[in-house]
PDB file of N, CA and C in Angstrom:
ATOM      1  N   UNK A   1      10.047  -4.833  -4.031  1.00  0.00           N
ATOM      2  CA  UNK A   1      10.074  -3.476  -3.536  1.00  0.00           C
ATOM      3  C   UNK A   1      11.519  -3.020  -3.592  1.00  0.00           C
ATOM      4  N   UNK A   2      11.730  -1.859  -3.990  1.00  0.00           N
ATOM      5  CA  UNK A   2      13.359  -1.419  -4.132  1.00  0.00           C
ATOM      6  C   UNK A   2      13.214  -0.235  -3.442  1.00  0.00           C
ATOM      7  N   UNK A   3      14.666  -0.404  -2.633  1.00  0.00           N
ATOM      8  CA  UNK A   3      14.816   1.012  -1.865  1.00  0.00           C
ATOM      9  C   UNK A   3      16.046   1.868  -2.523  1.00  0.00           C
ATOM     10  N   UNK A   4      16.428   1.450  -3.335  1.00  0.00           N
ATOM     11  CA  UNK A   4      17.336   2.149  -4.373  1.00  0.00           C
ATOM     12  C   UNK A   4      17.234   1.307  -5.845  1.00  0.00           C
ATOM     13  N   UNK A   5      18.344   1.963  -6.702  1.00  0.00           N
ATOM     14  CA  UNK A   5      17.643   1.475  -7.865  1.00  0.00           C
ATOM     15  C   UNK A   5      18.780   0.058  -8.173  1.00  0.00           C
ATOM     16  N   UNK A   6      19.676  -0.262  -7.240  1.00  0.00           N
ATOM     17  CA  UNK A   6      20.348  -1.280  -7.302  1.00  0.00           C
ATOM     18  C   UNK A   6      19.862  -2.127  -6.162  1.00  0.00           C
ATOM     19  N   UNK A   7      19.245  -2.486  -5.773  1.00  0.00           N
ATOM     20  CA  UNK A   7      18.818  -2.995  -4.405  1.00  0.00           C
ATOM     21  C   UNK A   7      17.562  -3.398  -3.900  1.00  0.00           C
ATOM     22  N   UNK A   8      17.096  -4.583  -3.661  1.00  0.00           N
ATOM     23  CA  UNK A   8      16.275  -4.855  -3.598  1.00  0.00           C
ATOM     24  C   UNK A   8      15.623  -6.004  -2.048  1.00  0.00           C
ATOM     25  N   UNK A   9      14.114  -5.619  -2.216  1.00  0.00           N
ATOM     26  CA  UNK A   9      14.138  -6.175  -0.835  1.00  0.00           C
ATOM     27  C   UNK A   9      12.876  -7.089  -0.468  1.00  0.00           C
ATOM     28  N   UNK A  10      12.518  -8.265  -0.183  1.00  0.00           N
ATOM     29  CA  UNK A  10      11.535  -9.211  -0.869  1.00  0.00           C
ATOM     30  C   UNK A  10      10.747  -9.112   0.695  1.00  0.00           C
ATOM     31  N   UNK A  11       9.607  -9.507  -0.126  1.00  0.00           N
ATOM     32  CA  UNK A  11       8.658  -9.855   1.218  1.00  0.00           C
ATOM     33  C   UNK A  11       7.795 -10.831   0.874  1.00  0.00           C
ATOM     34  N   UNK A  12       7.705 -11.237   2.085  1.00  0.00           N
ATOM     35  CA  UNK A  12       6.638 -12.616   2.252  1.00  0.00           C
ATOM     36  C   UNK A  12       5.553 -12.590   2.960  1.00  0.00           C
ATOM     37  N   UNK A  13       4.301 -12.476   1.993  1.00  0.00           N
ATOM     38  CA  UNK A  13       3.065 -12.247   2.417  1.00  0.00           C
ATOM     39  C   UNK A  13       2.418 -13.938   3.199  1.00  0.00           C
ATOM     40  N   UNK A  14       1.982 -14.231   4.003  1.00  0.00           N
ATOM     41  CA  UNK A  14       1.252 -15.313   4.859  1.00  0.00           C
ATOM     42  C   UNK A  14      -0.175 -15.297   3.819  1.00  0.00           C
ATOM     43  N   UNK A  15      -0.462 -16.521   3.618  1.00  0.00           N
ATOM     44  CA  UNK A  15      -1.549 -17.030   3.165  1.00  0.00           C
ATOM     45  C   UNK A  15      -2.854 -16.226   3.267  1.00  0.00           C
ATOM     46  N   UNK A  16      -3.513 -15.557   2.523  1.00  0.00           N
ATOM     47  CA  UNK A  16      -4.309 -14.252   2.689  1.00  0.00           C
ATOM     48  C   UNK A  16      -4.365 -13.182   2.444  1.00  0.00           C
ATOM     49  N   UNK A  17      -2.983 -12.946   2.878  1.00  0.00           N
ATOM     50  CA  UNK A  17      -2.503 -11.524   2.971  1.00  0.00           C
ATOM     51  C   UNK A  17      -2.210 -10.799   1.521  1.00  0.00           C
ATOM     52  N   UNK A  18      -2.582  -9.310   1.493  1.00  0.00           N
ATOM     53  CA  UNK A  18      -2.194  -7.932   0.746  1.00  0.00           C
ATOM     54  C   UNK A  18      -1.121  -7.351   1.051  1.00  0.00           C
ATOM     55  N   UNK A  19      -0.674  -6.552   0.438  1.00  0.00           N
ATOM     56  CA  UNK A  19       0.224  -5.959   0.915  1.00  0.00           C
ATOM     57  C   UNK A  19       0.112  -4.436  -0.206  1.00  0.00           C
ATOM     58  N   UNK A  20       0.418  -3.300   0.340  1.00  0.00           N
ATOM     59  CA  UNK A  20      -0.077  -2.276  -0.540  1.00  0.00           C
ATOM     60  C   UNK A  20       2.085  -2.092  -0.399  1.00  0.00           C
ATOM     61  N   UNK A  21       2.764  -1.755  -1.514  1.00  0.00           N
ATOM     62  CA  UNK A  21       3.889  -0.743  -1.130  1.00  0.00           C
ATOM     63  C   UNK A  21       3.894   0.486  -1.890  1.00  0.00           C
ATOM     64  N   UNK A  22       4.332   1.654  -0.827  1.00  0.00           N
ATOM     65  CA  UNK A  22       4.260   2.708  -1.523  1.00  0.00           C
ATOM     66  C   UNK A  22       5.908   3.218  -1.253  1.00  0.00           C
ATOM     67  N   UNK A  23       6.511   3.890  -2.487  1.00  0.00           N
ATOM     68  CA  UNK A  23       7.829   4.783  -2.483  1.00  0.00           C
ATOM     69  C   UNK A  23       7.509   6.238  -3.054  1.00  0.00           C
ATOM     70  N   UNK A  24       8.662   6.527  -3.262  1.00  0.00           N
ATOM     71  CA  UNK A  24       8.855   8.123  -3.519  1.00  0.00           C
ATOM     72  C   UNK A  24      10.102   8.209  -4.176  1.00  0.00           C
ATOM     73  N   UNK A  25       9.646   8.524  -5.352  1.00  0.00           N
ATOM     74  CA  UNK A  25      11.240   8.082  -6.825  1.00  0.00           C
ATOM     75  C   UNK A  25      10.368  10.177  -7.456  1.00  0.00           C
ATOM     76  N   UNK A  26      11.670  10.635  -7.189  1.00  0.00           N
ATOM     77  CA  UNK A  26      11.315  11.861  -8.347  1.00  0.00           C
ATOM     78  C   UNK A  26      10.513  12.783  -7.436  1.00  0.00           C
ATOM     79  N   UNK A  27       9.620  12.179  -6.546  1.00  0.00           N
ATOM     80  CA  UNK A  27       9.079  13.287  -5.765  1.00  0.00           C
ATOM     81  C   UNK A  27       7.414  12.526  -6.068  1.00  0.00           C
ATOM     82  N   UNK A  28       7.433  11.837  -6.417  1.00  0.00           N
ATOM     83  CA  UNK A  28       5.996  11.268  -7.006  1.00  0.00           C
ATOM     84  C   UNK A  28       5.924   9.412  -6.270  1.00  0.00           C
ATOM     85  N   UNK A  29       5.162   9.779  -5.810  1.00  0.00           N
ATOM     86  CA  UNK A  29       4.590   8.422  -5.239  1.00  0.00           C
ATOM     87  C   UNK A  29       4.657   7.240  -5.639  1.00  0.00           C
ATOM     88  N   UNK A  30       5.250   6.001  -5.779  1.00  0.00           N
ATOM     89  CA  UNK A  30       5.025   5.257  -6.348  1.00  0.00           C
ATOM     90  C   UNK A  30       3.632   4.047  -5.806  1.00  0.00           C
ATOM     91  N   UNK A  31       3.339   3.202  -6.402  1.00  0.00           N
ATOM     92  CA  UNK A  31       2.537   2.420  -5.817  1.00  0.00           C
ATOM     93  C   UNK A  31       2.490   0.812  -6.451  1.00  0.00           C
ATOM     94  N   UNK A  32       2.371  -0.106  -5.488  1.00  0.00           N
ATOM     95  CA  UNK A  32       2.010  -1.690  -5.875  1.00  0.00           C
ATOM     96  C   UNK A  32       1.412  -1.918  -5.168  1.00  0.00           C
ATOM     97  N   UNK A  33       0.573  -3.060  -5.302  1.00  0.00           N
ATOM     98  CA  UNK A  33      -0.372  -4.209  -4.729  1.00  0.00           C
ATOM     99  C   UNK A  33       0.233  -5.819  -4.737  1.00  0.00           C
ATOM    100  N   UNK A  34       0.047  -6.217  -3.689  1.00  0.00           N
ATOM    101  CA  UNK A  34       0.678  -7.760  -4.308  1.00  0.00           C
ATOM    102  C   UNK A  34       0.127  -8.301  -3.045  1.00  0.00           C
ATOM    103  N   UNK A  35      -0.502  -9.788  -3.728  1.00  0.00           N
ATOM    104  CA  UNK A  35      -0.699 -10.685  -3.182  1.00  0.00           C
ATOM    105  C   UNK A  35      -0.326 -11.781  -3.028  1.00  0.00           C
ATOM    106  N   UNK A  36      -1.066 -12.879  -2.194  1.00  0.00           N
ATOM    107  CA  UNK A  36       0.011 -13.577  -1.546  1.00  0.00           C
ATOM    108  C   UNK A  36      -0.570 -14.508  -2.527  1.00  0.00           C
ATOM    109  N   UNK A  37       0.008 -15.887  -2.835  1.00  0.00           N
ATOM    110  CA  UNK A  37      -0.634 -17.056  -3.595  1.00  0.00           C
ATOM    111  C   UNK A  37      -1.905 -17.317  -4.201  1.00  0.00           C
ATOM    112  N   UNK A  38      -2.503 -17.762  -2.798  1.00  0.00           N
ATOM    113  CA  UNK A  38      -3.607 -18.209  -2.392  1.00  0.00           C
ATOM    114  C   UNK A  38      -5.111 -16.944  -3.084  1.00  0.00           C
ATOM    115  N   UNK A  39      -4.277 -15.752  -2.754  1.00  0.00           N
ATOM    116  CA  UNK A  39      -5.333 -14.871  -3.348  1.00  0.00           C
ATOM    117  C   UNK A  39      -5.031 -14.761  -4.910  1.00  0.00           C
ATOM    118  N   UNK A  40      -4.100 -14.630  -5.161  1.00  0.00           N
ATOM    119  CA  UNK A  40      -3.850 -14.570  -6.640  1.00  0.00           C
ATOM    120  C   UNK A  40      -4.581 -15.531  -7.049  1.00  0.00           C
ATOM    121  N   UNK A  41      -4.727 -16.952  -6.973  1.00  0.00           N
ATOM    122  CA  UNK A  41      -5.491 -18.018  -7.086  1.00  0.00           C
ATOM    123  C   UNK A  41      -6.842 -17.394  -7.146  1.00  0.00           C
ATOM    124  N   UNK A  42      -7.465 -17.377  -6.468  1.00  0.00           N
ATOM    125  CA  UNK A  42      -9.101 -16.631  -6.068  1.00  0.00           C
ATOM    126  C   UNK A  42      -9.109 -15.826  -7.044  1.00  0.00           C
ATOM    127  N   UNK A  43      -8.239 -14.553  -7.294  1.00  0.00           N
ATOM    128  CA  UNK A  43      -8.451 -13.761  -8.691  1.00  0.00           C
ATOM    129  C   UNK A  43      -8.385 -13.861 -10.043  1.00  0.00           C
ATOM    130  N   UNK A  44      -7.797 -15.183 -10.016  1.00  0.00           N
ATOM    131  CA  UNK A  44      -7.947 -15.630 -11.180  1.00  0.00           C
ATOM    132  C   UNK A  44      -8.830 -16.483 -11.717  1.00  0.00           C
ATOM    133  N   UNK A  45      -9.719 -17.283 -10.529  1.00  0.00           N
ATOM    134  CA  UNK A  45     -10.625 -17.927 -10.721  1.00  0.00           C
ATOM    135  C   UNK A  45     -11.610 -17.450 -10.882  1.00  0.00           C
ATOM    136  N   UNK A  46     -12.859 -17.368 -11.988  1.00  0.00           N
ATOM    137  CA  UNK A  46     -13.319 -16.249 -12.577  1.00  0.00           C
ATOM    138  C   UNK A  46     -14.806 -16.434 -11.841  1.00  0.00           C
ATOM    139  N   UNK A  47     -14.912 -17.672 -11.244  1.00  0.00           N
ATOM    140  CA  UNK A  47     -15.945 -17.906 -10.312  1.00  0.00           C
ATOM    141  C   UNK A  47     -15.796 -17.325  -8.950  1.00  0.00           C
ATOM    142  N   UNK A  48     -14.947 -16.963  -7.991  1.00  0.00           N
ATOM    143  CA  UNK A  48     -14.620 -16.732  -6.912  1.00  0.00           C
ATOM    144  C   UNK A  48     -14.527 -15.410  -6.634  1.00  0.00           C
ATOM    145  N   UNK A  49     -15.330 -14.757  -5.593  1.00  0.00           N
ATOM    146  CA  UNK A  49     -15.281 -13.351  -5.648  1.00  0.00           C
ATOM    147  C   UNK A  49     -13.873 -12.480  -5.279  1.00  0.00           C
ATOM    148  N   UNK A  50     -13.939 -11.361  -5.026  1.00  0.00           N
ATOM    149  CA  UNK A  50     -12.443 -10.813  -5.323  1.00  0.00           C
ATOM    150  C   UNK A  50     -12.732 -10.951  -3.399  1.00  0.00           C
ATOM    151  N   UNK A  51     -11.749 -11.039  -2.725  1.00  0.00           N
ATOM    152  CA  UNK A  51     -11.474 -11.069  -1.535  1.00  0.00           C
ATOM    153  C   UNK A  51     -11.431  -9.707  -0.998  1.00  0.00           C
ATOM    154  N   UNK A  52     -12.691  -9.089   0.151  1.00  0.00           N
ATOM    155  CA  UNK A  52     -12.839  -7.971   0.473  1.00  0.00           C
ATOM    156  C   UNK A  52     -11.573  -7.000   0.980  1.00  0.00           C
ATOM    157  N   UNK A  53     -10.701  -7.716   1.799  1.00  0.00           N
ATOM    158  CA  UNK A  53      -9.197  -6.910   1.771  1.00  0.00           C
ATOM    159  C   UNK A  53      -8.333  -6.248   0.222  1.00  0.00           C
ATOM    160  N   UNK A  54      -8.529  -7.831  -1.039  1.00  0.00           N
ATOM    161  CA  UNK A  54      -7.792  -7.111  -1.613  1.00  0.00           C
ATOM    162  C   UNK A  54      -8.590  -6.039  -2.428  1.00  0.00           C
ATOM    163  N   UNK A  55     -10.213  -6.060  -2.345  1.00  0.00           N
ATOM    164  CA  UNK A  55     -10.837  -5.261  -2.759  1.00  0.00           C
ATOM    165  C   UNK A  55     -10.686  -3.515  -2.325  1.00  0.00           C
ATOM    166  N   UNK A  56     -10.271  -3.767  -0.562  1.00  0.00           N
ATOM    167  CA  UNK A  56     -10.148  -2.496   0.410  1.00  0.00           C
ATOM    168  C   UNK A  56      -8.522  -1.983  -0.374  1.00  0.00           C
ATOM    169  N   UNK A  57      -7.794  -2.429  -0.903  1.00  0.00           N
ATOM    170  CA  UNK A  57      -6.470  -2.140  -1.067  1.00  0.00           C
ATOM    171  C   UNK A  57      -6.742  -1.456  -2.453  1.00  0.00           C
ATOM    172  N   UNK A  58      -6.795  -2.404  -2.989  1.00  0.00           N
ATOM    173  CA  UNK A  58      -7.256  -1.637  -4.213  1.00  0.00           C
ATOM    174  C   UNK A  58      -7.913  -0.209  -4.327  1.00  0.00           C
ATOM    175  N   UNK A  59      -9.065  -0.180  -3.595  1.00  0.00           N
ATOM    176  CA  UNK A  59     -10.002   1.061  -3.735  1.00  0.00           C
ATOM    177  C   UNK A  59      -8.776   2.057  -2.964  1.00  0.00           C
ATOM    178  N   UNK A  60      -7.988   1.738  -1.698  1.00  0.00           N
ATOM    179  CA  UNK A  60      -7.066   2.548  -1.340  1.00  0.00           C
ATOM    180  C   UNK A  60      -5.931   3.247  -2.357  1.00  0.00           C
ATOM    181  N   UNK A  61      -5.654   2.472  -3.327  1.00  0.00           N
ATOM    182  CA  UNK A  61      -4.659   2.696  -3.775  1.00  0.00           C
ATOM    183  C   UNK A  61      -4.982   3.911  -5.053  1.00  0.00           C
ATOM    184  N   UNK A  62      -6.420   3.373  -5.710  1.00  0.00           N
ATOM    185  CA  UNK A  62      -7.662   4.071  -6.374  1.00  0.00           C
ATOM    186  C   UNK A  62      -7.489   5.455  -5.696  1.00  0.00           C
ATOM    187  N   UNK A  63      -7.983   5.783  -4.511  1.00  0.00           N
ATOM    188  CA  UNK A  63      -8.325   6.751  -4.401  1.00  0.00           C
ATOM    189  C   UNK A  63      -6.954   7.799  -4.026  1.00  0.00           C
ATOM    190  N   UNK A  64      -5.799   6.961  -3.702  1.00  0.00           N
ATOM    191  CA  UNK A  64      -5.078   7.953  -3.512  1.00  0.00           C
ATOM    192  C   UNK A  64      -4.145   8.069  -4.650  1.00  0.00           C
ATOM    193  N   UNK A  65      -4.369   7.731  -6.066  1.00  0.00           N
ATOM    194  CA  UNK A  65      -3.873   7.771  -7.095  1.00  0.00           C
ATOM    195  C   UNK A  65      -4.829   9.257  -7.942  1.00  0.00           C
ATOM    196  N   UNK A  66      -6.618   9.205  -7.280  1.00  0.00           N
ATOM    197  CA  UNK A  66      -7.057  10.193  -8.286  1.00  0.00           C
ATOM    198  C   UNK A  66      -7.782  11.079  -7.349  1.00  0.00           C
ATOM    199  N   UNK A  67      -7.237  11.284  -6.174  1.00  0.00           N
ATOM    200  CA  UNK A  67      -8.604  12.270  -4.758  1.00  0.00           C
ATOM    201  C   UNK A  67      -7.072  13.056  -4.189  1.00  0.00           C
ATOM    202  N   UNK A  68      -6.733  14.427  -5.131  1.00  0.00           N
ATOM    203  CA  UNK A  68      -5.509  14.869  -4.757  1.00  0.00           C
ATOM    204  C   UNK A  68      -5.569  15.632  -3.041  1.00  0.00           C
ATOM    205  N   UNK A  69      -6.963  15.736  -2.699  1.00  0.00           N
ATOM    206  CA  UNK A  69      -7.363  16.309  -1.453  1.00  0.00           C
ATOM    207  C   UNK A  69      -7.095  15.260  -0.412  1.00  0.00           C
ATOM    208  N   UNK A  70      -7.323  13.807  -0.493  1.00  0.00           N
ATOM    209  CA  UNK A  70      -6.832  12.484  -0.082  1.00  0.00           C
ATOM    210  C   UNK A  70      -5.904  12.227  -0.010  1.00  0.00           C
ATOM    211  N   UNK A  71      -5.025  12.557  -0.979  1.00  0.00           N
ATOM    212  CA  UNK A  71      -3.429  12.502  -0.551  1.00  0.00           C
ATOM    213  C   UNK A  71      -2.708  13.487   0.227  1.00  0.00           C
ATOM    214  N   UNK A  72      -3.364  14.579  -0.034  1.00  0.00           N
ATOM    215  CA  UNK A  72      -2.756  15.595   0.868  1.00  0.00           C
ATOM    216  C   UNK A  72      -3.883  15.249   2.833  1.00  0.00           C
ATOM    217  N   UNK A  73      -4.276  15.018   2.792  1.00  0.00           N
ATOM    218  CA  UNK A  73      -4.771  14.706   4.168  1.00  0.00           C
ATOM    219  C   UNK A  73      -4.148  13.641   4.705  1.00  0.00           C
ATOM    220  N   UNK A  74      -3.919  12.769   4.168  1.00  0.00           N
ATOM    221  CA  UNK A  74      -3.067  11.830   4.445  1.00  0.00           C
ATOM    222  C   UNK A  74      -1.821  11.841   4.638  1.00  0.00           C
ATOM    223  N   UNK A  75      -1.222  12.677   4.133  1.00  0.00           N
ATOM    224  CA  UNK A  75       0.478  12.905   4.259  1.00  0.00           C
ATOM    225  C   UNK A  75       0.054  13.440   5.672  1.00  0.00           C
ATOM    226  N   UNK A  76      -1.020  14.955   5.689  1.00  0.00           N
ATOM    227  CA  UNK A  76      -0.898  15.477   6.844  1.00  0.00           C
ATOM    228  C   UNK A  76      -1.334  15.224   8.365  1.00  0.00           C
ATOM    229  N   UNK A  77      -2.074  13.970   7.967  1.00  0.00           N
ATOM    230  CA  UNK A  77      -2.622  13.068   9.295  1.00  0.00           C
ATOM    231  C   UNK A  77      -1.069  12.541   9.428  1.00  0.00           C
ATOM    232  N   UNK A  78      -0.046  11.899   8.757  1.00  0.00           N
ATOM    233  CA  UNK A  78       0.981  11.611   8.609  1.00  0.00           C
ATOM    234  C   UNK A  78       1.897  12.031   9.267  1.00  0.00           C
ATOM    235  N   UNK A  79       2.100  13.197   8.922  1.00  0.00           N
ATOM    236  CA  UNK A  79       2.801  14.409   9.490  1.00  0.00           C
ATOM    237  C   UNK A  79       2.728  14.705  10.759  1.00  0.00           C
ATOM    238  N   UNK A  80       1.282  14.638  10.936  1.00  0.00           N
ATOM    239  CA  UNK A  80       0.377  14.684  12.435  1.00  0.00           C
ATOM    240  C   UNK A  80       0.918  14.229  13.381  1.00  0.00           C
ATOM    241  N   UNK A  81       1.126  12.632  12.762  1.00  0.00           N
ATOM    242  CA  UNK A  81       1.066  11.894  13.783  1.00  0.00           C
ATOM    243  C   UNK A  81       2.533  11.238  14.176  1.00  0.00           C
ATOM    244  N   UNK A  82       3.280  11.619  13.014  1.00  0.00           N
ATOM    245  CA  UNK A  82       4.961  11.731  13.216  1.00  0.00           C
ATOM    246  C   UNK A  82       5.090  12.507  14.595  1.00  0.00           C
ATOM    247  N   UNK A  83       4.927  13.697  14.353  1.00  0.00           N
ATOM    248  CA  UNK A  83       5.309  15.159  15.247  1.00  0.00           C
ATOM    249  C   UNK A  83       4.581  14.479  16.554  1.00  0.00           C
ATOM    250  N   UNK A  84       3.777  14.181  16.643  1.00  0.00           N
ATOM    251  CA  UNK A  84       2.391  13.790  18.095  1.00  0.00           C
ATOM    252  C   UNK A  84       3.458  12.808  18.933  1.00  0.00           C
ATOM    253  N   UNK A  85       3.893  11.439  17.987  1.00  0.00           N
ATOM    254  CA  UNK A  85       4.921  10.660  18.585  1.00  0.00           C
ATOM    255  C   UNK A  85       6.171  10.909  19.173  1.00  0.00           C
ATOM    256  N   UNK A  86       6.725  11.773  18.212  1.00  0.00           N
ATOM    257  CA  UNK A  86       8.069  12.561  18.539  1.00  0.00           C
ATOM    258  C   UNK A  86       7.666  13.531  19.687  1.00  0.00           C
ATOM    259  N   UNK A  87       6.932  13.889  20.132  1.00  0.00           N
ATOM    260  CA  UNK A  87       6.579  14.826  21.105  1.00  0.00           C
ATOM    261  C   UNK A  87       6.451  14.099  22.343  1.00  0.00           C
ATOM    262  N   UNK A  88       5.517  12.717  21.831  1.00  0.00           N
ATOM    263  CA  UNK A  88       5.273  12.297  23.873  1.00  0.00           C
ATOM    264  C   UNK A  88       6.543  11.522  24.075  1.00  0.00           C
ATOM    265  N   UNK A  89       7.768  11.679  23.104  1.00  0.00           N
ATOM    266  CA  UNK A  89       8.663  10.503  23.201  1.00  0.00           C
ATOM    267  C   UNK A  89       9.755  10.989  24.029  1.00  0.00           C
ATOM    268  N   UNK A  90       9.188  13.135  24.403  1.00  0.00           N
ATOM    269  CA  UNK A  90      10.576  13.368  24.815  1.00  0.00           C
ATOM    270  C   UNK A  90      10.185  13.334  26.100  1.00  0.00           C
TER     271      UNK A  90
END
C-alpha cells in the first residue's frame, strides 16, 4: 500500500484474513485485495472453495468499481458519519 509515490507501508494480515485497500491518486479511487497466506493457498487449490470473506471482498470491491450510485452513497454515508462524529465530539 503506498501513501505517496516514494513511500511505502506493509501490512500483516493474521492467518485468514482479507484485507480490501483503497486510495485516491488523480481523484480516482484506487483499489486492492490481498490475502493472507493461508487463503492464497485455498485459492489456488482448485479443489477448495473460495473462502466466503474473500468472496464478500471481492463482490465489495465489484460493486464499487461498476454501481456509480454505490459509490456515491457510500462516500455519503461516509461523509455522514465523519460530520455525526465530529459533532458528538464537541
Amino acid at each position: 500500500m503506498t501513501d505517496s509515490k516514494n513511500q511505502k507501508t506493509t501490512i500483516t494480515l493474521e492467518p485468514g484474513q482479507v484485507a480490501v485497500v483503497l486510495g485516491m491518486e488523480d481523484g480516482q479511487i484506487s483499489r486492492q485485495l490481498f490475502a493472507s497466506p493461508d487463503v492464497d493457498a485455498m485459492l489456488d487449490d482448485g479443489h477448495s472453495d473460495i473462502p466466503f470473506h474473500y468472496f464478500l471482498a471481492s463482490a465489495f470491491l465489484v460493486r464499487l468499481d461498476q454501481d456509480e450510485d454505490f459509490t456515491s452513497d457510500l462516500a455519503e454515508w461516509y461523509d455522514d458519519k465523519l460530520h455525526g462524529e465530529a459533532a458528538a465530539g464537541k
